[in-house]
Protein backbone atom coordinates (compact mmCIF):
# COMPACT_ATOMS: atom_id res chain seq x y z
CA UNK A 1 -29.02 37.60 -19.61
CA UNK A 2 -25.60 35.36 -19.59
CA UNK A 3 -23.28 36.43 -16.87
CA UNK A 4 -21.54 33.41 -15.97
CA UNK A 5 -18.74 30.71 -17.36
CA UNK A 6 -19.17 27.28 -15.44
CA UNK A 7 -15.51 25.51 -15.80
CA UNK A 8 -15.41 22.01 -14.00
CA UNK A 9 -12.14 20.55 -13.49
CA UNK A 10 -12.14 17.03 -13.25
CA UNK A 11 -8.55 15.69 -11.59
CA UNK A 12 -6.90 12.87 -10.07
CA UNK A 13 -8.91 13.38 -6.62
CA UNK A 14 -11.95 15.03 -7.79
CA UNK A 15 -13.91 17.47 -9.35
CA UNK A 16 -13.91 21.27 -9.06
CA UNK A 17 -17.18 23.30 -10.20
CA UNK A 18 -16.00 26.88 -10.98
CA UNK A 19 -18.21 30.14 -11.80
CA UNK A 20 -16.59 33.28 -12.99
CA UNK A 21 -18.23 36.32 -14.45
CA UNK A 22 -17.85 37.46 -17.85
CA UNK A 23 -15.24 40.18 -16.72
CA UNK A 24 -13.22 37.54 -14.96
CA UNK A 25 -14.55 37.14 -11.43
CA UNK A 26 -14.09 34.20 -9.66
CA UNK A 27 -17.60 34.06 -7.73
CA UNK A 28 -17.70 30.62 -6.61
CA UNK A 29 -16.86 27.41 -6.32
CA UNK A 30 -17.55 23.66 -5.13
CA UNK A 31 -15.35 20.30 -4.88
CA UNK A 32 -16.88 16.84 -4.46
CA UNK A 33 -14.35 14.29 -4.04
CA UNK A 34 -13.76 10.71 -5.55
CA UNK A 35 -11.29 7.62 -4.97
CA UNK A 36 -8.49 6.15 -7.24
CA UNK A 37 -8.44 2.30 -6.67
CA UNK A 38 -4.74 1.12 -6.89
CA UNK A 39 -3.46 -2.53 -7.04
CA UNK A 40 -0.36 -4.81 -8.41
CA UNK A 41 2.32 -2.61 -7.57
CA UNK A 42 1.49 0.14 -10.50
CA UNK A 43 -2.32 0.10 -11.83
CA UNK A 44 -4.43 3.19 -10.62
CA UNK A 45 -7.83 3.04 -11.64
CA UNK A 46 -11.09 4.98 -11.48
CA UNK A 47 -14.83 4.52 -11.92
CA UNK A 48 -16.25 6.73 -14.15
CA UNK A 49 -19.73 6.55 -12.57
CA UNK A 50 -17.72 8.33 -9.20
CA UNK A 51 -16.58 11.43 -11.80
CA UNK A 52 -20.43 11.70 -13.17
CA UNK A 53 -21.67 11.94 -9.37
CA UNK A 54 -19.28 13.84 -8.59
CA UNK A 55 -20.18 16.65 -11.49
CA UNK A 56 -23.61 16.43 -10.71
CA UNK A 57 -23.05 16.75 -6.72
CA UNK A 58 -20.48 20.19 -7.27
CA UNK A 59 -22.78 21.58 -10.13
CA UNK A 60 -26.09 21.22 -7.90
CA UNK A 61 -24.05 23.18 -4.93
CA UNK A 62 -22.49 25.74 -7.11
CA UNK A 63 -26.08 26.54 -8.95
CA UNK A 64 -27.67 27.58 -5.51
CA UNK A 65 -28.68 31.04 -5.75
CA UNK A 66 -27.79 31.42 -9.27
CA UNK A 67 -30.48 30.96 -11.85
CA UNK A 68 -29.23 28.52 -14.75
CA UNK A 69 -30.47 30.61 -17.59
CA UNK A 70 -27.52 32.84 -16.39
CA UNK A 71 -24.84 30.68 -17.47
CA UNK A 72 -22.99 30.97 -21.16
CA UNK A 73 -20.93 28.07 -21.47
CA UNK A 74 -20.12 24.73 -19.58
CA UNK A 75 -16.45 23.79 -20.38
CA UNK A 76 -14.16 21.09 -18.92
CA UNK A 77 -10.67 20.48 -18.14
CA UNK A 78 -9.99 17.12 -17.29
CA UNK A 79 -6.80 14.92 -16.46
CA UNK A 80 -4.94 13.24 -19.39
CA UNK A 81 -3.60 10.21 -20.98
CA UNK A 82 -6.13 7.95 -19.63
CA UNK A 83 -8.12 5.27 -21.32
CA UNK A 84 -11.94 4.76 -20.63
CA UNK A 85 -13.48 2.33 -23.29
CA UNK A 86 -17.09 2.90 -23.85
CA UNK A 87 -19.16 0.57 -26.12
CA UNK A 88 -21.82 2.19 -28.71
CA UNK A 89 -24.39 3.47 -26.30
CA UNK A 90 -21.45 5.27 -24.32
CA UNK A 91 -22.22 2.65 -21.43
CA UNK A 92 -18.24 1.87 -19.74
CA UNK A 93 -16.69 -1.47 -19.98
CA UNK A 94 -14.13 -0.88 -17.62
CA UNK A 95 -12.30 1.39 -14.89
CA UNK A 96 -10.57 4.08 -16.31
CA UNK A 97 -7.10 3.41 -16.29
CA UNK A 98 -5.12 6.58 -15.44
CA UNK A 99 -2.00 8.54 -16.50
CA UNK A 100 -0.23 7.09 -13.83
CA UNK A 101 -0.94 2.92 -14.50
CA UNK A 102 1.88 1.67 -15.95
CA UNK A 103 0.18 -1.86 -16.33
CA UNK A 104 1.24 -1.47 -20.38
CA UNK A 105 4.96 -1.25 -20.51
CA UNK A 106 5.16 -4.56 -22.58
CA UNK A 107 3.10 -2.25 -25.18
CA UNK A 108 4.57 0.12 -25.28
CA UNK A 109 8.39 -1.54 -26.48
CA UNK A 110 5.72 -2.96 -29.41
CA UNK A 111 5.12 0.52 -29.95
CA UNK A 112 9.08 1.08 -30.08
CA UNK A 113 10.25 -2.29 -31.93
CA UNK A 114 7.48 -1.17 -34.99
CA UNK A 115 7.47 2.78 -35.33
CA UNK A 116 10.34 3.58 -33.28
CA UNK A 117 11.11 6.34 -30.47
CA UNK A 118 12.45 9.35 -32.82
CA UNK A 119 9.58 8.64 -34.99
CA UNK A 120 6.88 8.56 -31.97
CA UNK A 121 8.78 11.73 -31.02
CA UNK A 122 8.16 13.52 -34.18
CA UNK A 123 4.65 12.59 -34.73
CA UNK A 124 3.41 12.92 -31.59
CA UNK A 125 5.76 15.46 -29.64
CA UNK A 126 5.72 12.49 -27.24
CA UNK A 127 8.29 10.31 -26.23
CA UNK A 128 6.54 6.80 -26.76
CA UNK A 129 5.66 5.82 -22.61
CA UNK A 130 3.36 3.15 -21.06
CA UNK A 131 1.63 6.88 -19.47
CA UNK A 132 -0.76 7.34 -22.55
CA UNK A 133 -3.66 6.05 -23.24
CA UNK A 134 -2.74 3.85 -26.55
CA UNK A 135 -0.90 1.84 -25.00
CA UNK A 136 -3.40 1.02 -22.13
CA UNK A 137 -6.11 0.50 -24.70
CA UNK A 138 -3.53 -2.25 -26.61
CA UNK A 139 -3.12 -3.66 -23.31
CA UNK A 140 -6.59 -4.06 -22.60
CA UNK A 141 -6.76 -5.68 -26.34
CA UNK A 142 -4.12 -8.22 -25.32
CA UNK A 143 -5.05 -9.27 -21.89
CA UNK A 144 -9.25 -8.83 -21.99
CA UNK A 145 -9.99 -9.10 -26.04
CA UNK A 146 -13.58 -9.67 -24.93
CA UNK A 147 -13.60 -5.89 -23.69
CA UNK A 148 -11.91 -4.64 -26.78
CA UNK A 149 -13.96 -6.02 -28.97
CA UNK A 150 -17.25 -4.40 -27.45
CA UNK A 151 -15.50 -1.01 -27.08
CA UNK A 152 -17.00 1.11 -29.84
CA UNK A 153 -14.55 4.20 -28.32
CA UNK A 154 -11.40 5.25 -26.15
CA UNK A 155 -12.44 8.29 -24.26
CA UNK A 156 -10.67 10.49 -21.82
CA UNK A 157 -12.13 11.33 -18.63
CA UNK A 158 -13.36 15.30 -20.00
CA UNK A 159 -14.87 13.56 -22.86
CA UNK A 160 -16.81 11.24 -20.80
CA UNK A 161 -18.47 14.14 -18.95
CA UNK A 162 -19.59 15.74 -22.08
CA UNK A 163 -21.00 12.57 -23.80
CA UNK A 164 -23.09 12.75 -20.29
CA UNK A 165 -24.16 15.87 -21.06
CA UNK A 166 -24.97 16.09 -25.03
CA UNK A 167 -24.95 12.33 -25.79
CA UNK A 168 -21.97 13.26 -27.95
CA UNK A 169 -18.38 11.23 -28.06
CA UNK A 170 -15.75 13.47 -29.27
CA UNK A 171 -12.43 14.82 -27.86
CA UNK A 172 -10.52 17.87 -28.25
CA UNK A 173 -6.58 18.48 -29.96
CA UNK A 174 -4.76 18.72 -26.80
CA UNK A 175 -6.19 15.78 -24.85
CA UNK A 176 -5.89 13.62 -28.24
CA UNK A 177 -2.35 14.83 -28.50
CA UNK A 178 -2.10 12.84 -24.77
CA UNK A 179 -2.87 9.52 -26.19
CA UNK A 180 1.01 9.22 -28.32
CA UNK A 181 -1.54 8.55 -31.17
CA UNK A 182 -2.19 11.84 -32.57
CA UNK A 183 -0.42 13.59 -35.66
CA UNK A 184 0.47 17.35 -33.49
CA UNK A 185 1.34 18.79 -37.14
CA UNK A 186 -1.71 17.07 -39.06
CA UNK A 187 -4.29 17.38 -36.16
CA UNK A 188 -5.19 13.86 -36.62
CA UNK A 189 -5.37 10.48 -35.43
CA UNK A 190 -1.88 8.88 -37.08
CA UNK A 191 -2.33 6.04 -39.31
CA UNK A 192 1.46 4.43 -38.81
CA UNK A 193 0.75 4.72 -35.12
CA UNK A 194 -2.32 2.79 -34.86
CA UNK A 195 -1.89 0.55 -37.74
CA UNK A 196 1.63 -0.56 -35.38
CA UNK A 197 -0.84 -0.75 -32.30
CA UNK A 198 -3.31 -2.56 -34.01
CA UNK A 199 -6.21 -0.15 -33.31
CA UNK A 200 -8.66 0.68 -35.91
CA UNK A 201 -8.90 4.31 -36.16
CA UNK A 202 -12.73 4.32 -36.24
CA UNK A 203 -12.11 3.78 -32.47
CA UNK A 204 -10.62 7.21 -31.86
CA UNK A 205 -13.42 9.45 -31.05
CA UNK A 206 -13.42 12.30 -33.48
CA UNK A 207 -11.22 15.60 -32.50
CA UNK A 208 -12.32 19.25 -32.70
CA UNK A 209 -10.71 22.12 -31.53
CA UNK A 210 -10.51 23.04 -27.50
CA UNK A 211 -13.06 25.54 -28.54
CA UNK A 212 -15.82 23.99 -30.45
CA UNK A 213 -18.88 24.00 -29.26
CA UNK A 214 -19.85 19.91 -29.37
CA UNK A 215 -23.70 19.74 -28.46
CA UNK A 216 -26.20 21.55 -25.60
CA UNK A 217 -27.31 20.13 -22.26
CA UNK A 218 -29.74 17.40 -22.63
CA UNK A 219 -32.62 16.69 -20.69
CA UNK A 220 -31.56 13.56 -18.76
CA UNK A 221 -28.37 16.09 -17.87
CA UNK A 222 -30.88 19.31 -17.37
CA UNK A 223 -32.39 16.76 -14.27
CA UNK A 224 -29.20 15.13 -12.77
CA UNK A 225 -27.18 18.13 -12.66
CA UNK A 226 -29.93 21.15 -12.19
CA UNK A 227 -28.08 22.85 -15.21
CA UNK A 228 -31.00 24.42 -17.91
CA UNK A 229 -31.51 22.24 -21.44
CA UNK A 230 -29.42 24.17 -24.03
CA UNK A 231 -27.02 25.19 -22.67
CA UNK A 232 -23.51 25.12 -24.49
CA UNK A 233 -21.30 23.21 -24.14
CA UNK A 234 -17.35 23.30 -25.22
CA UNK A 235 -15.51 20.89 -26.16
CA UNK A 236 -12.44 22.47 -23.37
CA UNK A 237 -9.18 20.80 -23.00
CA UNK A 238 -6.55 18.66 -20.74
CA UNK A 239 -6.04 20.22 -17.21
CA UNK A 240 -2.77 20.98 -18.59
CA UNK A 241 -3.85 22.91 -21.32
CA UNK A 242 -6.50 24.85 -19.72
CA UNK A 243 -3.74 26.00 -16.97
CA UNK A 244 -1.52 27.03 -19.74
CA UNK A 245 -4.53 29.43 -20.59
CA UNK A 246 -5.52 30.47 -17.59
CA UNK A 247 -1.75 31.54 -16.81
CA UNK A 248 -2.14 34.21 -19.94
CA UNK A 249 -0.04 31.69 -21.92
CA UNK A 250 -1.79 32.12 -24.99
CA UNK A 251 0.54 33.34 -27.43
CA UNK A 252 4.10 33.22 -28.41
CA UNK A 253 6.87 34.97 -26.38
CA UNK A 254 4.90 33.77 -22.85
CA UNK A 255 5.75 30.97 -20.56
CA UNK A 256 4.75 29.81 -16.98
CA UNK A 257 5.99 27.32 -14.51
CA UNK A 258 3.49 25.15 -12.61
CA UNK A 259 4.74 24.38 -9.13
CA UNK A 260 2.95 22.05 -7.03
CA UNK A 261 4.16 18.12 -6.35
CA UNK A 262 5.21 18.17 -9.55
CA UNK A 263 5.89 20.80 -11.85
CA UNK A 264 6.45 22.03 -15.87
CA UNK A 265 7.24 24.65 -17.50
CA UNK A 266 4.95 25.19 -20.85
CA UNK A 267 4.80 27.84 -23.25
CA UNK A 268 3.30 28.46 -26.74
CA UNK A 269 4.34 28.23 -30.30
CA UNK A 270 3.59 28.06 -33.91
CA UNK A 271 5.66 24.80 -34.34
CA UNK A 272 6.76 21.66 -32.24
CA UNK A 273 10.07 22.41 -30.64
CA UNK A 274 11.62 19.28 -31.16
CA UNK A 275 14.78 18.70 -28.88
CA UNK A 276 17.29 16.50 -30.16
CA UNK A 277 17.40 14.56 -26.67
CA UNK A 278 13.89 14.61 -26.71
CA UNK A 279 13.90 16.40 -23.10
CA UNK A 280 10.86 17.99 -24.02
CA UNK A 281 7.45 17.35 -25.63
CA UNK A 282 5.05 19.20 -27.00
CA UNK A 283 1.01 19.21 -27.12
CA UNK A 284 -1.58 21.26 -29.26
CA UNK A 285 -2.37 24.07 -27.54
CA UNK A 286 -6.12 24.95 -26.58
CA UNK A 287 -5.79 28.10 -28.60
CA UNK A 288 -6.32 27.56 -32.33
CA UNK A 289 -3.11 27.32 -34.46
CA UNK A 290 -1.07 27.37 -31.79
CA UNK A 291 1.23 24.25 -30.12
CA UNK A 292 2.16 23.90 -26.25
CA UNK A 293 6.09 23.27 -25.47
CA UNK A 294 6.32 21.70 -22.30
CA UNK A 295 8.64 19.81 -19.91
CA UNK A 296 7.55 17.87 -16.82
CA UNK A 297 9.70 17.02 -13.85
CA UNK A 298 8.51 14.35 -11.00
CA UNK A 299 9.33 15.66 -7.67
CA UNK A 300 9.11 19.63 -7.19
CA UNK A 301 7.25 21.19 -4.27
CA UNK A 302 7.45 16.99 -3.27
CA UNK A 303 10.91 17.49 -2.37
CA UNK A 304 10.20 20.36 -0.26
CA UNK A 305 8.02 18.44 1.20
CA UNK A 306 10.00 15.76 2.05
CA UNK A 307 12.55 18.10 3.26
CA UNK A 308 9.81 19.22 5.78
CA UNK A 309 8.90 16.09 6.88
CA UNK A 310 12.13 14.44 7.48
CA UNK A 311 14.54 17.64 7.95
CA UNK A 312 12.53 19.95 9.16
CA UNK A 313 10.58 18.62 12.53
CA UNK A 314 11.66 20.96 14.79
CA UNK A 315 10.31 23.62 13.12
CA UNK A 316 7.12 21.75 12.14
CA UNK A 317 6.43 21.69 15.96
CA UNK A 318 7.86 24.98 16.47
CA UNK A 319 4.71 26.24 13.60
CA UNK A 320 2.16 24.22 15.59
CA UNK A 321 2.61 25.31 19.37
CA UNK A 322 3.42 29.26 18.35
CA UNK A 323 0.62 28.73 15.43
CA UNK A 324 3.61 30.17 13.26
CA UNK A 325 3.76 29.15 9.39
CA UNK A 326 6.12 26.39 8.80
CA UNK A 327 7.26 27.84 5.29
CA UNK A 328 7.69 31.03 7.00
CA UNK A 329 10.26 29.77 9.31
CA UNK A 330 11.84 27.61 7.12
CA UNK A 331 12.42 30.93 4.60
CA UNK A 332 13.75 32.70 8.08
CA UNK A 333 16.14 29.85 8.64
CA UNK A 334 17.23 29.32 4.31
CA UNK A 335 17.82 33.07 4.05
CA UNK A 336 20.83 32.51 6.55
CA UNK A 337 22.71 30.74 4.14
CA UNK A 338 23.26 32.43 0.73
CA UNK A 339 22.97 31.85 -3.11
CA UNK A 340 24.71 28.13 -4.05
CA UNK A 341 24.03 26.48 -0.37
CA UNK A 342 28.05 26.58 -0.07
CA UNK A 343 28.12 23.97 -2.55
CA UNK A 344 25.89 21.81 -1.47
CA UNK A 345 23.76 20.41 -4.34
CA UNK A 346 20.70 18.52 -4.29
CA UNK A 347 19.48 16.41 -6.69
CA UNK A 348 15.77 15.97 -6.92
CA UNK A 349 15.02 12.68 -8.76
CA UNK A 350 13.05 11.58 -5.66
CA UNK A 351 10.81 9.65 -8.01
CA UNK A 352 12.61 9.05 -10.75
CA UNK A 353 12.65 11.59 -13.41
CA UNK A 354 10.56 12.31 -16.23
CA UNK A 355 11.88 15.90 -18.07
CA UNK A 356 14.77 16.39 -18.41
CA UNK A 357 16.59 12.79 -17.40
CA UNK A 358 13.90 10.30 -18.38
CA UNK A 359 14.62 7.92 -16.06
CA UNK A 360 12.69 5.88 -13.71
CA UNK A 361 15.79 4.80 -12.18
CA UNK A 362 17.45 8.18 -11.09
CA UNK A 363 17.59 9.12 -7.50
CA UNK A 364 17.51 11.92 -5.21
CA UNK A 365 21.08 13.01 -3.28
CA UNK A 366 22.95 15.76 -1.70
CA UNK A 367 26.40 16.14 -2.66
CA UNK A 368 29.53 18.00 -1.04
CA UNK A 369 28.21 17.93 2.16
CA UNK A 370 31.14 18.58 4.95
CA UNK A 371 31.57 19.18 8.66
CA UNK A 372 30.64 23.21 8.08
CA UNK A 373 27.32 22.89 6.62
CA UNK A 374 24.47 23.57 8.36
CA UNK A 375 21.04 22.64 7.84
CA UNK A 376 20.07 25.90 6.11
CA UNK A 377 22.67 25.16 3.71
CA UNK A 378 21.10 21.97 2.85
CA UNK A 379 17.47 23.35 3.06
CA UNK A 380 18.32 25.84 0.22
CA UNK A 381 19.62 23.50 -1.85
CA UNK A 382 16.57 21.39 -2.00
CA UNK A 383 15.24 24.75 -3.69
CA UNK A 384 18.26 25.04 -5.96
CA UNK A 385 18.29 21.91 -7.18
CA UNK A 386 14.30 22.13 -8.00
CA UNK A 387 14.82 24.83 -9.44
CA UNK A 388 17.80 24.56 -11.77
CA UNK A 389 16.11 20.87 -12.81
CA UNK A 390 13.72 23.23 -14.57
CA UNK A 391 16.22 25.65 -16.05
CA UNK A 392 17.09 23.19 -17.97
CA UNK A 393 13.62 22.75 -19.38
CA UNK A 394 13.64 26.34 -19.58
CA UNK A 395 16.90 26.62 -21.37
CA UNK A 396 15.72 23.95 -24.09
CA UNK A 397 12.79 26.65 -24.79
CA UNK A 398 14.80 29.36 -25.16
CA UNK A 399 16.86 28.03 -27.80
CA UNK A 400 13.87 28.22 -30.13
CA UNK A 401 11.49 30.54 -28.68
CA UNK A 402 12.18 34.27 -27.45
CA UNK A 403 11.08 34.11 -23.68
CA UNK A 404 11.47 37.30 -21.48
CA UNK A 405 9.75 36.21 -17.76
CA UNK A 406 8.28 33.84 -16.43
CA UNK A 407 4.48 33.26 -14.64
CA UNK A 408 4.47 30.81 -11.42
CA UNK A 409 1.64 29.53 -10.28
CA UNK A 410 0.22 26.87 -7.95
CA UNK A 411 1.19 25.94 -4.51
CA UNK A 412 4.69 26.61 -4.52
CA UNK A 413 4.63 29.44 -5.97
CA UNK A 414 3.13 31.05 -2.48
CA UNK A 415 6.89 31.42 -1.05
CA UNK A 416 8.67 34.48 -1.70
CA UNK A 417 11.89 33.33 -0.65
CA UNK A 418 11.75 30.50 -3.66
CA UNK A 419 9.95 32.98 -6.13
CA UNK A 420 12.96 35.53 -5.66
CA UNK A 421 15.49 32.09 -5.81
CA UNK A 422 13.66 31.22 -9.51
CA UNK A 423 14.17 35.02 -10.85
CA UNK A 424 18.45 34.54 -10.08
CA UNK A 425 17.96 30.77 -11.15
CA UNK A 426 16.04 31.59 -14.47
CA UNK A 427 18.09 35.10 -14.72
CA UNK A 428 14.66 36.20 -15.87
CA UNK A 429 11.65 38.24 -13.98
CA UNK A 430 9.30 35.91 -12.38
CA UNK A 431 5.70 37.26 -12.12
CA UNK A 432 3.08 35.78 -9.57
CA UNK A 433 -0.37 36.25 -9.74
CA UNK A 434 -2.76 36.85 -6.86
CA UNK A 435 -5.00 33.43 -7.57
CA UNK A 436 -2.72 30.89 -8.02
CA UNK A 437 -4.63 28.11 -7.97
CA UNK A 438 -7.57 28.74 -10.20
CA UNK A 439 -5.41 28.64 -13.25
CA UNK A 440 -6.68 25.37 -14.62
CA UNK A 441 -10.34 26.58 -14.23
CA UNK A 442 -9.61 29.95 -15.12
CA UNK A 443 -8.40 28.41 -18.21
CA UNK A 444 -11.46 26.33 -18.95
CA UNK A 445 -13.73 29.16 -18.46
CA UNK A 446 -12.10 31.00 -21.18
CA UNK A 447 -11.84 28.03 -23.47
CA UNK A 448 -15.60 27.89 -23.16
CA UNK A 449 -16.26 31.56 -22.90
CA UNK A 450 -14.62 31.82 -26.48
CA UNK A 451 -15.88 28.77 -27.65
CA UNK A 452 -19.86 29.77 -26.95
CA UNK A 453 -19.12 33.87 -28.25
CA UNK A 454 -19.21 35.07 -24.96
CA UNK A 455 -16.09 36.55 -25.00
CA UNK A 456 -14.36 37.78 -28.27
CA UNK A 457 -11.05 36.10 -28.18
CA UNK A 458 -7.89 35.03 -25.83
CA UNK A 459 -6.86 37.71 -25.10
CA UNK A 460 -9.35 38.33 -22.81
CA UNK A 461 -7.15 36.18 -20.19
CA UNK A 462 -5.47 39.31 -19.12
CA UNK A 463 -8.16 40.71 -17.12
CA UNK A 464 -9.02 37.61 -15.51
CA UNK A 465 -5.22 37.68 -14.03
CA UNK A 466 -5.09 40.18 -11.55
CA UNK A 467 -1.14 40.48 -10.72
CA UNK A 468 0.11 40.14 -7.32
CA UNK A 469 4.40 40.93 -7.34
CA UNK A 470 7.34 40.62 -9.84
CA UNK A 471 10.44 40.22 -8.32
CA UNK A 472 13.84 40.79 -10.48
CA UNK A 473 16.64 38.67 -10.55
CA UNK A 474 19.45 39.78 -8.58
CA UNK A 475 22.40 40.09 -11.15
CA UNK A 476 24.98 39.42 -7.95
CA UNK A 477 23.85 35.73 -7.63
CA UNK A 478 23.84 34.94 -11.40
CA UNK A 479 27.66 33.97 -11.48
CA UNK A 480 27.39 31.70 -8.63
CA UNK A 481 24.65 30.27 -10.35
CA UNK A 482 26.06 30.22 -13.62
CA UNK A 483 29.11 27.78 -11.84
CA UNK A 484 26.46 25.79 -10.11
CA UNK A 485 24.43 25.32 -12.89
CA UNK A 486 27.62 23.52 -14.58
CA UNK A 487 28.11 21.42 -11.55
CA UNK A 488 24.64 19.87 -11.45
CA UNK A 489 24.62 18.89 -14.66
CA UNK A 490 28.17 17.46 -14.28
CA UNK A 491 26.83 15.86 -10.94
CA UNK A 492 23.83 13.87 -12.41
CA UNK A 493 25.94 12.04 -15.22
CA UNK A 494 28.56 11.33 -12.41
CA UNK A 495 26.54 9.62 -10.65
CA UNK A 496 23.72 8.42 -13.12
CA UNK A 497 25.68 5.37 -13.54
CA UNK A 498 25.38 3.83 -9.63
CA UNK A 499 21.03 3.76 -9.68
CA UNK A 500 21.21 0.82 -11.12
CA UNK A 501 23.20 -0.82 -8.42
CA UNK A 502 21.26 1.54 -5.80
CA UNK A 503 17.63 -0.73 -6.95
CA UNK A 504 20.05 -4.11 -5.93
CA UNK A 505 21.14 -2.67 -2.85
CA UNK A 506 17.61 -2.00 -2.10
CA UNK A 507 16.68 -5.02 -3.16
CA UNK A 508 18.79 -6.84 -0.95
């Protein structure tokens, strides 16, 4: 009898084997690591054979005391906007390069001097970026011809898994929409976009829905990874995607923040919401029909971070001799100063900034700092100004799309102090599930679940979340927000125009 949805997650630093029951039980789970090779500055690179070891290591652990017969569906989410060329027989021609390399900036202004960024934009719902994986296969055309002209396909790293385990080379919608080659309204590979790249379209692998099921476990799979021949397996989605499932995001009117390092906001819709300042983009969502709204900033819960690090080392040593919780403390000491940090504001572009500035340049700063401010005044602003970065994205949403709270999950969303601070901030309830970080392979285990019949539809999701608080935003902060909100956007543009001469200084 099928009882169990296997969901691997493939990231950045390696790959997650999940099991949950039908009813939406996480029973158990198993990591095996890999490494990302970096070099010149900005290439990051992986070896695909590392992910396929990797799979087969986490799936032999997580199988052990479970018979294989038992399991429905093998789905994966996997990260996006790489480029993995394979040549007919699936064998790799080269590392993977990932979202992050930005070897292919030179091809991506050929991408913008022949189709143009508001034309990219609309096709896509990208902004046209040296981050996906069309312009890193162009680049590999330019500078190594000899490996483009063997590659029979561009695969991302999901897709590479499941040609390793049916022999098949297909994607899915929302990882194709990662490539800025893919028509979001069409749901197909765009002509004018690879005709301007000069990529023949037979090189895009073919693209299915999130939730088709693309082949069975094959033998030579059955014996590297102990899972039984048969088995289905669905086509799943980008680890973005499959979180926006597994965070009950799966039909209009919801939305949910990821909070880690980085952080978005996504949501779902029927159509692209295409911002004028193209502060947003916008994938195809894992769930048939639907599109995926979203808006990524660079340096979230990494500010905090920083803040502990640099700001904060008295208390880190404080949390390690009294075996205390750092965040704990550092709530204790942020709830003695109150809502707007008595002006302070903090501008988190410690990385640049992707939504809503767009620009690598842009830097992080606290402003209207003065002999009376203390450090919890400066410690809540790093909050604040995390936080009201992504009003903005949420702001653009609501514009278009009727959204009435707000799901957090991930790391950051473990502090009550900041979860409270995003309800004011948003002026909208903020709801935080009890696992919140099993979102992404939550996600994929639906995505397969539905895709193999095992479970009857979507909706489904909302007995996999169990809920863990909801807190209300406190209607006596939201005019002191409402003024600061003004003053941080006013603050960016005043300053915007000195990060230019902040890279010579540096320089220098």
């Amino acid at each position: 009898m099928k009882q169990y949805l296997l969901a691997h997650d493939l990231g950045t630093s390696g790959n997650k084997a999940t099991l949950f029951s039908l009813e939406g039980k996480l029973i158990k789970s198993e990591t095996s690591a890999y490494e990302t090779y970096y070099s010149n500055g900005n290439w990051a690179e992986q070896d695909s054979e590392d992910w396929w070891s990797a799979v087969c290591s986490s799936t032999k652990k997580l199988l052990l005391g479970i018979d294989p017969k038992d399991i429905a569906s093998v789905c994966f989410s996997g990260q996006m906007m790489g480029c993995l060329p394979v040549d007919k027989q699936g064998k790799p021609l080269h590392r993977h390069l990932l979202y992050c390399d930005q070897r292919s900036v030179e091809q991506e202004n050929i991408l913008l001097e022949k189709v143009g960024m508001e034309e990219v934009y609309r096709i896509t719902g990208h902004r046209a970026s040296a981050s996906y994986g069309i312009t890193k296969l162009r680049w590999l055309k330019d500078h190594h011809p000899e490996i483009f002209n063997q590659t029979w396909k561009m695969l991302n790293a999901k897709d590479y898994l499941n040609f390793r385990l049916t022999g098949r080379m297909v994607t899915d919608y929302n990882d194709a929409s990662g490539t800025n080659a893919f028509d979001i309204t069409r749901l197909e590979w765009s002509a004018r976009i690879l005709d301007a790249m000069g990529i023949p379209e037979s090189m895009m692998p073919e693209a299915v829905p999130s939730t088709t099921v693309i082949g069975e476990i094959i033998g030579e799979a059955s014996r590297a990874t102990g899972l039984a021949v048969g088995t289905p397996v669905v086509a799943g989605a980008g680890d973005g995607g499959c979180a926006t499932v597994g965070a009950g995001c799966v039909k209009p009117g919801r939305a949910y923040n990821y909070l880690g390092s980085s952080s978005w906001i996504a949501t779902t819709s029927l159509k692209p919401v295409h911002d004028p300042a193209m502060q947003t983009f916008t994938w195809v969502h894992p769930v048939p029909g639907y599109l995926q709204p979203c808006g990524t900033m660079q340096t979230a819960g990494s500010s905090y971070d920083w803040m502990i690090r640099e700001l904060a080392r008295g208390e880190s040593m404080q949390a390690e001799t009294e075996n205390k919780n750092i965040h704990l403390l550092l709530e204790d000491l942020m709830s003695q100063s109150s809502a707007g940090s008595k002006g302070v504001l903090f501008l988190p572009y410690m990385l640049g900034e992707r939504s809503p500035r767009w620009n690598p340049d842009a830097k992080g700063s606290f402003l209207n700092l003065n002999l009376e401010i203390k450090r919890a005044d400066m410690f809540r602003s790093v909050l604040e100004g995390v936080t009201m970065n992504l009003d903005i994205i949420l702001k653009i949403f609501q514009k278009e799309l009727p959204i009435e709270n707000l799901l957090v999950i991930g790391g950051g969303a473990k502090g009550r102090f900041w979860n409270q601070l995003m309800a004011d901030i948003f002026g909208i309830p903020v709801h935080i599930p009890i696992n919140l970080e099993e979102a992404t392979s939550m996600g994929a285990a639906i995505i397969g679940g539905v895709g193999c019949g095992a479970l009857s539809g979507f909706d489904v999701v909302d007995r996999f979340i169990e809920m863990d608080r909801v807190l209300e935003p406190n209607s006596a902060n939201r005019g002191v927000y409402d003024s600061s909100r003004i003053l941080f956007e006013k603050a960016y543009w005043a300053v915007e125009p000195l990060f230019n001469d902040f890279n010579s200084l540096k320089a220098t």
